[in-house]
C-alpha atoms as a PDB file:
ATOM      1  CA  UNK A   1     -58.129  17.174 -17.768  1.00  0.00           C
ATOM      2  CA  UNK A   2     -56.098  18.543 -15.144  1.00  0.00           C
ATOM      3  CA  UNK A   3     -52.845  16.426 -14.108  1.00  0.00           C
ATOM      4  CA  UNK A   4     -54.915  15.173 -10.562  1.00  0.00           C
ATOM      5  CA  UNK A   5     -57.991  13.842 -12.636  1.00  0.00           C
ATOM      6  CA  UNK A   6     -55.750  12.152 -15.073  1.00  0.00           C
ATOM      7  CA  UNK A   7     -53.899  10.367 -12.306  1.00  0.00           C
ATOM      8  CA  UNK A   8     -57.107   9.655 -10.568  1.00  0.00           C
ATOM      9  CA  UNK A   9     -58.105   8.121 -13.841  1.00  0.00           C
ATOM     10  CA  UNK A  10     -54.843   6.363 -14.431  1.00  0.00           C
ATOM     11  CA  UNK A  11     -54.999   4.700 -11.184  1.00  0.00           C
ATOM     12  CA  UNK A  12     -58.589   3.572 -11.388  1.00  0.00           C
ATOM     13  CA  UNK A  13     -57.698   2.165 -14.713  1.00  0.00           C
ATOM     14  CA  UNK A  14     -54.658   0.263 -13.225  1.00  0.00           C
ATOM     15  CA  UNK A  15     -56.153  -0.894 -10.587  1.00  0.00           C
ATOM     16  CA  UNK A  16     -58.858  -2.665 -12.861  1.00  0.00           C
ATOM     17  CA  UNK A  17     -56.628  -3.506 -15.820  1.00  0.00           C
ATOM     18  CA  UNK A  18     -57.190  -7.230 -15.510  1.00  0.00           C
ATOM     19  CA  UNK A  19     -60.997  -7.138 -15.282  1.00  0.00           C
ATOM     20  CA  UNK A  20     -61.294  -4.896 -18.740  1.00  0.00           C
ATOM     21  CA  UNK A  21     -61.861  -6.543 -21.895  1.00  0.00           C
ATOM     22  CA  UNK A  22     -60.068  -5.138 -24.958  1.00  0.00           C
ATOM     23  CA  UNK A  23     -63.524  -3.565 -25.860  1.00  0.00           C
ATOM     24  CA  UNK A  24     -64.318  -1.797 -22.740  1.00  0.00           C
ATOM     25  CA  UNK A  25     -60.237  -0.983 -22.550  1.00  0.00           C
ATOM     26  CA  UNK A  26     -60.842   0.855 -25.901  1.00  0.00           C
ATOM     27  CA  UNK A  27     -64.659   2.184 -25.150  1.00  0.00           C
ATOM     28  CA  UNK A  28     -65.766  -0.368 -28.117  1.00  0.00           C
ATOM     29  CA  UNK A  29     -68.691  -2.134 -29.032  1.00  0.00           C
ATOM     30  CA  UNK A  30     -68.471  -5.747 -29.817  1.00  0.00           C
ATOM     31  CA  UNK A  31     -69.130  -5.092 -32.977  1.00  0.00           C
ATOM     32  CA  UNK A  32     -67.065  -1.820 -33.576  1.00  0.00           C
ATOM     33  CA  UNK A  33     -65.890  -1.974 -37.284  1.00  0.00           C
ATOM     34  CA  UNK A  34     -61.760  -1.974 -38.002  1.00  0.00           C
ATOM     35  CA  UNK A  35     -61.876   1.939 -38.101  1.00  0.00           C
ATOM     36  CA  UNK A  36     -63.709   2.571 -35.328  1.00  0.00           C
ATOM     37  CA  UNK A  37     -61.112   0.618 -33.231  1.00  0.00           C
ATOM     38  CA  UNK A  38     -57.784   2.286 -35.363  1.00  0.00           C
ATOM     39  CA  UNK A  39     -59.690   5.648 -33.837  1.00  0.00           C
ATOM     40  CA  UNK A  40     -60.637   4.791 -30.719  1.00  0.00           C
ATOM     41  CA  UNK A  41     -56.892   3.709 -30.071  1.00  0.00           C
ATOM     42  CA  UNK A  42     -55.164   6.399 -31.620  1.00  0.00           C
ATOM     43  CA  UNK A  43     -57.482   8.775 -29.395  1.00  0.00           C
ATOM     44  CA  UNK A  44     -56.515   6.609 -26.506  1.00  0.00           C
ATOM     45  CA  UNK A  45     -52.427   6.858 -27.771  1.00  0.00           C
ATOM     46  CA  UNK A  46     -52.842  10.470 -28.065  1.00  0.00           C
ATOM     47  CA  UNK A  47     -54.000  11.067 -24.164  1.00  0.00           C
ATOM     48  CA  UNK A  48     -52.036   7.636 -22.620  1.00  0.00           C
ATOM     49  CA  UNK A  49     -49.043   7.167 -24.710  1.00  0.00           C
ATOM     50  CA  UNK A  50     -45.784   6.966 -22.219  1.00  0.00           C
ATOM     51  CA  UNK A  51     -43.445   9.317 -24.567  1.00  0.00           C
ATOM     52  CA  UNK A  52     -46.231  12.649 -24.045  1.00  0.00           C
ATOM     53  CA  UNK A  53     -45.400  11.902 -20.183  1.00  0.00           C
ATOM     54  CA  UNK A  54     -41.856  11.139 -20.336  1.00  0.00           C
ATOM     55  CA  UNK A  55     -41.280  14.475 -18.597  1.00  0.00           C
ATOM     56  CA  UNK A  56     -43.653  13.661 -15.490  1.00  0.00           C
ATOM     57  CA  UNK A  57     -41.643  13.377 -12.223  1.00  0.00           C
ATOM     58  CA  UNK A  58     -44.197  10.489 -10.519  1.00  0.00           C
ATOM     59  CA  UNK A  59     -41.973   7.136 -12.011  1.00  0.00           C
ATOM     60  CA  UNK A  60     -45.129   4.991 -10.346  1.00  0.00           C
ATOM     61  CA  UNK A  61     -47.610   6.837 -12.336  1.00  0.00           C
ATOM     62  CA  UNK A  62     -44.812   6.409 -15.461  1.00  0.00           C
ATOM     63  CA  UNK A  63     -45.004   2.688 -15.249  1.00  0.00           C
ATOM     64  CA  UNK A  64     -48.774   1.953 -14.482  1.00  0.00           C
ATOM     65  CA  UNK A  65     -49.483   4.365 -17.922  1.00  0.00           C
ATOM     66  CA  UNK A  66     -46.589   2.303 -19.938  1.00  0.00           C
ATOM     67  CA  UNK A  67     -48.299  -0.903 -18.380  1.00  0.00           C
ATOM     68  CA  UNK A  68     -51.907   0.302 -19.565  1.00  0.00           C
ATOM     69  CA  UNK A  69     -50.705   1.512 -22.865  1.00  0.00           C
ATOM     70  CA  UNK A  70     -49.357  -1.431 -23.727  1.00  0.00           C
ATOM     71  CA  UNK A  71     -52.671  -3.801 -22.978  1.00  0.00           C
ATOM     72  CA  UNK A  72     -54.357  -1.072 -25.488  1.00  0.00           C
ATOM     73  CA  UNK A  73     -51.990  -1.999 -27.964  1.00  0.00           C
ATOM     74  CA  UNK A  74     -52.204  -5.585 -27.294  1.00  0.00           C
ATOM     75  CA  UNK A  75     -56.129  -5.238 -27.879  1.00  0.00           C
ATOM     76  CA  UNK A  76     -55.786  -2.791 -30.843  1.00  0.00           C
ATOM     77  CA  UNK A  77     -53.537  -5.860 -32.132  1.00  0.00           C
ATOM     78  CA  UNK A  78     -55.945  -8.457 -31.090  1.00  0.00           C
ATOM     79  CA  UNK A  79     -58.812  -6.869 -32.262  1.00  0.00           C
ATOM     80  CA  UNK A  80     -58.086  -4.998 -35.723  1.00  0.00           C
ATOM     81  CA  UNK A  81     -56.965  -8.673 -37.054  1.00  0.00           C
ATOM     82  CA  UNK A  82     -59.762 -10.859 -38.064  1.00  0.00           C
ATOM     83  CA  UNK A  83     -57.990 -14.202 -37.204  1.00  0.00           C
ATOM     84  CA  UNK A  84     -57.078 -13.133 -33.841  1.00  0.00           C
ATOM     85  CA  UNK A  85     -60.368 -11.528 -33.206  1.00  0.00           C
ATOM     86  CA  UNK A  86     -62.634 -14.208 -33.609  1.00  0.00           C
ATOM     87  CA  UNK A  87     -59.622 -15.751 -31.335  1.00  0.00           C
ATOM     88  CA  UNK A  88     -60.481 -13.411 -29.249  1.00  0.00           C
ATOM     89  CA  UNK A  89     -64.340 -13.702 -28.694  1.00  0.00           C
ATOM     90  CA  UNK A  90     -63.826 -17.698 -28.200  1.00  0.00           C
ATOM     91  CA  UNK A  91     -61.665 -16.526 -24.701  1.00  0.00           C
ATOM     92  CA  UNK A  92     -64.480 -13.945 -23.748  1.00  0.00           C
ATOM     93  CA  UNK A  93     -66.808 -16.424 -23.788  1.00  0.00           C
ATOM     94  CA  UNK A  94     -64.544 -18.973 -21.449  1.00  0.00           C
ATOM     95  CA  UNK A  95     -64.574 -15.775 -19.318  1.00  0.00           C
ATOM     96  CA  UNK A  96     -60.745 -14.399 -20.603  1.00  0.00           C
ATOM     97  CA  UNK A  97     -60.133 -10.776 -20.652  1.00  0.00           C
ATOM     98  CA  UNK A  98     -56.979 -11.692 -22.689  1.00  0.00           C
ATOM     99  CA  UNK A  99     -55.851 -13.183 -25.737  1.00  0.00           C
ATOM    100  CA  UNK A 100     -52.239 -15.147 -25.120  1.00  0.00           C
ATOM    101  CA  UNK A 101     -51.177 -17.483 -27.402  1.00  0.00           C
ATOM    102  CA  UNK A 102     -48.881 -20.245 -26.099  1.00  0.00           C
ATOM    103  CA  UNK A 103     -47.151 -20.609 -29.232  1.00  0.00           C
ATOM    104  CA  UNK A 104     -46.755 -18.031 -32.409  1.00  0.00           C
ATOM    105  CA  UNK A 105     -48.305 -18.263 -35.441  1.00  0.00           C
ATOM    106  CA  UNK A 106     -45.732 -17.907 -38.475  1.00  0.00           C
ATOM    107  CA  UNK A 107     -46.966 -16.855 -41.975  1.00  0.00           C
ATOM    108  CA  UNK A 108     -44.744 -19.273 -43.771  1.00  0.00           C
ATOM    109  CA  UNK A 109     -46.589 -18.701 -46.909  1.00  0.00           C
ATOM    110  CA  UNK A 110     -47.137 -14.522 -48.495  1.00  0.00           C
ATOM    111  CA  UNK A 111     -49.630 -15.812 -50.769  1.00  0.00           C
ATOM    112  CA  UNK A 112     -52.220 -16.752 -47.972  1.00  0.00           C
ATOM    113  CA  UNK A 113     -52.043 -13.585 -47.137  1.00  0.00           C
ATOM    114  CA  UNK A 114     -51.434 -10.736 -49.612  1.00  0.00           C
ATOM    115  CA  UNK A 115     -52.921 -10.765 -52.998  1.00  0.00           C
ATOM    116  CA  UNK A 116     -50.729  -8.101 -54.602  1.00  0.00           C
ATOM    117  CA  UNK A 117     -47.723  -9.417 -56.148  1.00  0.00           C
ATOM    118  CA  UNK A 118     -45.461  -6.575 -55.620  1.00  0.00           C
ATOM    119  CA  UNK A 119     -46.183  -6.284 -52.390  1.00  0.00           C
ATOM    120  CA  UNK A 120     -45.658 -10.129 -51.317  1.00  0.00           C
ATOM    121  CA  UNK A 121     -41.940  -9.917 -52.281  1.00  0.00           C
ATOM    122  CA  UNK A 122     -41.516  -7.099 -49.782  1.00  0.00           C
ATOM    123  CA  UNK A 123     -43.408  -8.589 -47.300  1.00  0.00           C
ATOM    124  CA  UNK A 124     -41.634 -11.683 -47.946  1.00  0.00           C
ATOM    125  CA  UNK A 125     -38.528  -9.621 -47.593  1.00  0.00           C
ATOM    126  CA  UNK A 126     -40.050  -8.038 -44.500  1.00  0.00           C
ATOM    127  CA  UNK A 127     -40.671 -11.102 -42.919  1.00  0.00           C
ATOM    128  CA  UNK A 128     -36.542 -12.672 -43.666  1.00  0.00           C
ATOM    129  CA  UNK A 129     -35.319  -9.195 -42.461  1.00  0.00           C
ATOM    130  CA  UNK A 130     -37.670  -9.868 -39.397  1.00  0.00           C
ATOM    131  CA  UNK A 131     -36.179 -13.046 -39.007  1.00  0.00           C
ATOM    132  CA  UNK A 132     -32.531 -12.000 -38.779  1.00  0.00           C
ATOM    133  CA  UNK A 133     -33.033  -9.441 -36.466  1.00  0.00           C
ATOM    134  CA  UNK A 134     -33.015  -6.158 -38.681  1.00  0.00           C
ATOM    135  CA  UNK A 135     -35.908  -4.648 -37.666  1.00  0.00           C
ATOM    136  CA  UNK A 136     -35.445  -1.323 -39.462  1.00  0.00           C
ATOM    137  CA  UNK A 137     -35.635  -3.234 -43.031  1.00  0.00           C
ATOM    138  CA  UNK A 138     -38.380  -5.273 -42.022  1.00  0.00           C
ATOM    139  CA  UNK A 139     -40.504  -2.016 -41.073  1.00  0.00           C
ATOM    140  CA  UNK A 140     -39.237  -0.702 -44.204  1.00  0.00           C
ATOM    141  CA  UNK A 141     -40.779  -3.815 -46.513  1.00  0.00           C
ATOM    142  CA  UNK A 142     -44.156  -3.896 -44.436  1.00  0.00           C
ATOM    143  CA  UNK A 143     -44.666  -0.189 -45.065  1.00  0.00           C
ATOM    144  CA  UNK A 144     -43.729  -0.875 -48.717  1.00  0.00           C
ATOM    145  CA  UNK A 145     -46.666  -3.629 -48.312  1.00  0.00           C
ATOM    146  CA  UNK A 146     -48.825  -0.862 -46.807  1.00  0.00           C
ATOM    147  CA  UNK A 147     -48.520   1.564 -49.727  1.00  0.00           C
ATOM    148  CA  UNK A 148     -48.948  -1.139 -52.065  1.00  0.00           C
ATOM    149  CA  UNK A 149     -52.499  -2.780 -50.506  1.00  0.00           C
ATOM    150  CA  UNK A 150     -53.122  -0.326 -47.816  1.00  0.00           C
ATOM    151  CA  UNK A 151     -53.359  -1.166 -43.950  1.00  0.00           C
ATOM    152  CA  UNK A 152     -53.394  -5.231 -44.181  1.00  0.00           C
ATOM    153  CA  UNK A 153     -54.392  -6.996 -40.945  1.00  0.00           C
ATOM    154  CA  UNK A 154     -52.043  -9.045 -41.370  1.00  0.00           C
ATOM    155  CA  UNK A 155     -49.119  -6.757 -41.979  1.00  0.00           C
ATOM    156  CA  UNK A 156     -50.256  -3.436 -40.048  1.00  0.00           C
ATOM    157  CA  UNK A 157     -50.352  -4.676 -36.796  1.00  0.00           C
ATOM    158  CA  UNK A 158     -46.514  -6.505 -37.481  1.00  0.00           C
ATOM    159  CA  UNK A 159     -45.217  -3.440 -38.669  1.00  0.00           C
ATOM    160  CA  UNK A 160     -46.961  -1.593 -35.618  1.00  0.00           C
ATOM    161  CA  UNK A 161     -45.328  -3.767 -33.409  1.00  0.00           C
ATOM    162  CA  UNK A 162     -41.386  -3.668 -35.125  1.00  0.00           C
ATOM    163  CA  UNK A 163     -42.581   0.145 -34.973  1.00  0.00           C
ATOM    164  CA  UNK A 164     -42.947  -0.086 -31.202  1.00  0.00           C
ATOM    165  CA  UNK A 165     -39.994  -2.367 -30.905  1.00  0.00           C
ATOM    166  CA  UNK A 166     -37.960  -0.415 -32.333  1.00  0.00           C
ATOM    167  CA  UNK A 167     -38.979   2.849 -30.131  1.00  0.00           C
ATOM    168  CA  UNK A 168     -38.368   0.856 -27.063  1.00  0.00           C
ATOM    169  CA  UNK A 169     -34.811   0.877 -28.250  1.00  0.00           C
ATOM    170  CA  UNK A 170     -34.332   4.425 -28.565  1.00  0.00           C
ATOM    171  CA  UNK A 171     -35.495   5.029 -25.750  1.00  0.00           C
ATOM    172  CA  UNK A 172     -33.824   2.128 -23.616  1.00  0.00           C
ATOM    173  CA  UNK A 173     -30.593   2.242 -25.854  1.00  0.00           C
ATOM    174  CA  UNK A 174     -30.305  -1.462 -26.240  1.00  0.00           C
ATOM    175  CA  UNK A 175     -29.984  -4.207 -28.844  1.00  0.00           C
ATOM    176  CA  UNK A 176     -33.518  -4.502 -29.991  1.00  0.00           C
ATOM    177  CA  UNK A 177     -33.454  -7.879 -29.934  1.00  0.00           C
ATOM    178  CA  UNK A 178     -32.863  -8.054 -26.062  1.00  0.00           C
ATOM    179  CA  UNK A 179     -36.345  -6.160 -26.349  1.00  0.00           C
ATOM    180  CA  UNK A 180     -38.124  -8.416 -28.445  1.00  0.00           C
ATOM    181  CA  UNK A 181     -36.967 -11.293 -26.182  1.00  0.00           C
ATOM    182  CA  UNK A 182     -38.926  -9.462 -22.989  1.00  0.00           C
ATOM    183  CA  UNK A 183     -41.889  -8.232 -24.350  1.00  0.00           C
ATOM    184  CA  UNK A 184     -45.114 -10.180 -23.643  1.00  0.00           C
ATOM    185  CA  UNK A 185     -45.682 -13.016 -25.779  1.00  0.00           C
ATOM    186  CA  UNK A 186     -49.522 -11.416 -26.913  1.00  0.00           C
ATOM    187  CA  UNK A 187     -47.613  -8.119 -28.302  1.00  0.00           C
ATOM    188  CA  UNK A 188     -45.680 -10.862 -30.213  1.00  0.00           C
ATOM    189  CA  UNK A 189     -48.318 -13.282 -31.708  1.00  0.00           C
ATOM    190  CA  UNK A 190     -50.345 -11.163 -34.083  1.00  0.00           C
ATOM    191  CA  UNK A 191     -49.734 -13.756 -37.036  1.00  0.00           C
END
């Protein structure tokens, strides 16, 4: 696609951002199964990620592809968890393109979630290095959890996010946790 289509095609997606539901933002079915939606985003994060256009002189086109890239990772989030799925379909049908929890959910308890028992101390240790801020460790113990049990709803999209997190502050060169604090409560409520 040549650099006018695409920001023809970024614009018409901005422009409608609020009207797309995390399915048509992805090109999903309703019922797409948990790897058709890990491809369909990673083909969308190959074409729309910010950091392949980091070198594009339009800073308006910049921002409205950060701003869509980041409701595709919201619904990849949203929609590769069960729990937050089915969380999901209850706001379609009120007629919400969203899903934004008012409060977040905290997994107080590994064993509800992960079966192996080497890989609920790291995630338990993922979770307390979460807690105090040290987001490299706690991406560290999830992907321990990963290798262990494989991609987890419950931990892949919390280690995606830390993932993110932390390549905001690479890029931005501050504390992460100044990052955390500003990014949109539904990047932060996956469980």
């Amino acid at each position: 696609m040549d650099p006018a289509q695409f920001k023809t095609r970024i614009e018409q997606i901005y422009a409608d951002l609020e009207r797309y539901s995390y399915y048509e933002l992805l090109n999903l079915k309703p019922d797409a199964t948990f790897d058709q939606i890990q491809q369909s985003f990673h083909r969308m994060a190959l074409s729309m990620h910010p950091d392949r256009h980091a070198t594009n002189p339009d800073k308006a086109l910049k921002r409205k592809l950060h701003l869509i890239y980041k409701r595709v990772a919201e619904g990849y989030r949203v929609l590769s968890n069960t729990e937050t799925r089915r969380e999901y379909e209850a706001c379609l049908e009120r007629g919400e393109m969203r899903l934004i929890r008012k409060e977040k959910k905290k997994i107080t308890n590994p064993e509800d979630v992960i079966d192996n028992h080497q890989a609920r101390k790291f995630f338990k240790l993922g979770l307390e290095a979460e807690d105090k801020g040290d987001l490299k460790t706690a991406v560290l113990h999830f992907k321990f959890v990963m290798d262990l049990v494989g991609e987890h709803p419950d931990v892949k999209p919390r280690y995606d996010m830390l993932k993110d997190i932390m390549d905001m502050k690479k890029r931005s060169r501050r504390p992460a946790s100044e990052i955390k604090d500003e990014a949109p409560k539904s990047m932060l409520d996956e469980d």
